[in-house]
C-alpha atoms as a PDB file:
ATOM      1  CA  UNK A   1       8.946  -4.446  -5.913  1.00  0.00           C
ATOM      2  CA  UNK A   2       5.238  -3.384  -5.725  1.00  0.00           C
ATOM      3  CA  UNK A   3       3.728  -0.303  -6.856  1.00  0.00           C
ATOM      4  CA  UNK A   4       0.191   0.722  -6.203  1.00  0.00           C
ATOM      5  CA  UNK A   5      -1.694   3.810  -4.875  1.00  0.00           C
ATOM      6  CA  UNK A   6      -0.863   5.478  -1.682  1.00  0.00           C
ATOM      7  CA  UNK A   7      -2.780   4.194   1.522  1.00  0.00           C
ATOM      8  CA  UNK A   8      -4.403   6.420   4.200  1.00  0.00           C
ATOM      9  CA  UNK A   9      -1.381   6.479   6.664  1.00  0.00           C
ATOM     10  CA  UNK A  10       0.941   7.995   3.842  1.00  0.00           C
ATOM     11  CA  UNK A  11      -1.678  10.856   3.665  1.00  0.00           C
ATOM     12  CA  UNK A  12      -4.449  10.768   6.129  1.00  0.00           C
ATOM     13  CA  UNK A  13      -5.324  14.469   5.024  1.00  0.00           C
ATOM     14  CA  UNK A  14      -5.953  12.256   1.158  1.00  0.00           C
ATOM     15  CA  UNK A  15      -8.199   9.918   3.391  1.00  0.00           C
ATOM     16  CA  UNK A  16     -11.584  11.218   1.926  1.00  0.00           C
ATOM     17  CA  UNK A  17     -10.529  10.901  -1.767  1.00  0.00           C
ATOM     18  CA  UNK A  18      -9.589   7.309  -1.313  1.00  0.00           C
ATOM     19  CA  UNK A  19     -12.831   6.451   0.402  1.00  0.00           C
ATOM     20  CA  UNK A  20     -14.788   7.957  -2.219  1.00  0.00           C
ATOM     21  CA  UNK A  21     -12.503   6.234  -5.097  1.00  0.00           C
ATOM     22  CA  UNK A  22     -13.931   2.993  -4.050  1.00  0.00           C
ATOM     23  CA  UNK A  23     -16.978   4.044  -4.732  1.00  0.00           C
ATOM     24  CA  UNK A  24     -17.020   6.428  -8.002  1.00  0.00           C
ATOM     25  CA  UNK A  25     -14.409   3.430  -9.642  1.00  0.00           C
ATOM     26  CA  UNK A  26     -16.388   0.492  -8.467  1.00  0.00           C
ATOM     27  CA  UNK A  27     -13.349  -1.225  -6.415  1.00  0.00           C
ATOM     28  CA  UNK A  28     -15.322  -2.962  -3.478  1.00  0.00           C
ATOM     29  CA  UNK A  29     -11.371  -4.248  -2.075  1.00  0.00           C
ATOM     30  CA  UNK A  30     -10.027  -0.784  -2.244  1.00  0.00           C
ATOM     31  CA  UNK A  31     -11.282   0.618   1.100  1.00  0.00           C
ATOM     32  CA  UNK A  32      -9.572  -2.755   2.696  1.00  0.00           C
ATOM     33  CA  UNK A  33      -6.741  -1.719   0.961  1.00  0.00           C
ATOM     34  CA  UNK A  34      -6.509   1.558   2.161  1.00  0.00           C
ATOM     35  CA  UNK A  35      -5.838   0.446   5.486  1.00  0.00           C
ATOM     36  CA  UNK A  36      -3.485  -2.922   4.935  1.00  0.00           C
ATOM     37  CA  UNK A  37      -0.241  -3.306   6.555  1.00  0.00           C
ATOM     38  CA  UNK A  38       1.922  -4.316   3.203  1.00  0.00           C
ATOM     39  CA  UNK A  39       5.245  -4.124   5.314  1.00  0.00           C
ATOM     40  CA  UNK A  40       3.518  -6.654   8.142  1.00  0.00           C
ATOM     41  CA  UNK A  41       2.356  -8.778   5.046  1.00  0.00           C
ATOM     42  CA  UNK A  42       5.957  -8.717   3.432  1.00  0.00           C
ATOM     43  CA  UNK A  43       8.038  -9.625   6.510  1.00  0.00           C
ATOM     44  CA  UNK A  44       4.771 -12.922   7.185  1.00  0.00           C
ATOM     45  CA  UNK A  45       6.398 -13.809   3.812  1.00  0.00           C
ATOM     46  CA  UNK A  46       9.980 -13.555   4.487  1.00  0.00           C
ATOM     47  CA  UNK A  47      10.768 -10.941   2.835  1.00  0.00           C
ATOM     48  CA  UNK A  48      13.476  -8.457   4.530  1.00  0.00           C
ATOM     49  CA  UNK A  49      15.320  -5.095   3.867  1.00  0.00           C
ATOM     50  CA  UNK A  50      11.480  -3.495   3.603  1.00  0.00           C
ATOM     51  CA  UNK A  51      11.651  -0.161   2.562  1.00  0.00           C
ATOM     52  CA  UNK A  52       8.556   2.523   1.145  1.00  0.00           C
ATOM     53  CA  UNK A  53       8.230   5.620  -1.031  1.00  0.00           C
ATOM     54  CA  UNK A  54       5.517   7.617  -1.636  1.00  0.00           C
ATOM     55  CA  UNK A  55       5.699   9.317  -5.408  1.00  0.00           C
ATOM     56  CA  UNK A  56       2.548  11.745  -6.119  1.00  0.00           C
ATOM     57  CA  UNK A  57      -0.606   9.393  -5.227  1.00  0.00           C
ATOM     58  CA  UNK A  58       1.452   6.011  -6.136  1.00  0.00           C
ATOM     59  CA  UNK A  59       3.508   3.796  -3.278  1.00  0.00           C
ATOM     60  CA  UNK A  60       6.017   1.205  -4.183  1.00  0.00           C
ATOM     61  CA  UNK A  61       7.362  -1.622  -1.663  1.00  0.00           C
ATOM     62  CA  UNK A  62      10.662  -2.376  -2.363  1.00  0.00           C
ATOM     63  CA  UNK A  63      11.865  -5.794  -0.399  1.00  0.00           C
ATOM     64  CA  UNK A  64      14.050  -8.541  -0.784  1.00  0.00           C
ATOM     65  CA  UNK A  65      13.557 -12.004  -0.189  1.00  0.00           C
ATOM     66  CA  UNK A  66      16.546 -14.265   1.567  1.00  0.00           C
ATOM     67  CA  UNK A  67      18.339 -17.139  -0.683  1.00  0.00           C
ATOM     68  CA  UNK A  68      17.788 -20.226   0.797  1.00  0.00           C
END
């Protein structure tokens, strides 16, 4: 599980605010961040059974990772 801030396809109406967070909170990665494919990134890893949800401005990645 991984839990971090909502990303600009969850709430592309939010898009402004997280531009500007990069900024007024000094987070030069954030605005990459914004836009990452997490799910893509997961499933490169392995990982499968992917699911997302949104709560407020936080997103958590919920996956599970095959025994061997």
């Amino acid at each position: 599980m991984i839990c971090d801030s909502i990303q600009a396809v969850d709430y592309p109406e939010l898009t402004p605010m997280m531009e500007n967070f990069s900024i007024m909170f000094h987070e030069p990665y954030y605005r990459n961040y914004i836009n990452d494919n997490f799910v893509e990134r997961l499933e490169q890893a392995g990982f499968v059974n992917i699911a997302t949800e949104n709560h407020f401005v936080s997103k958590y990645w919920i996956a599970h990772k095959p025994q061997q």
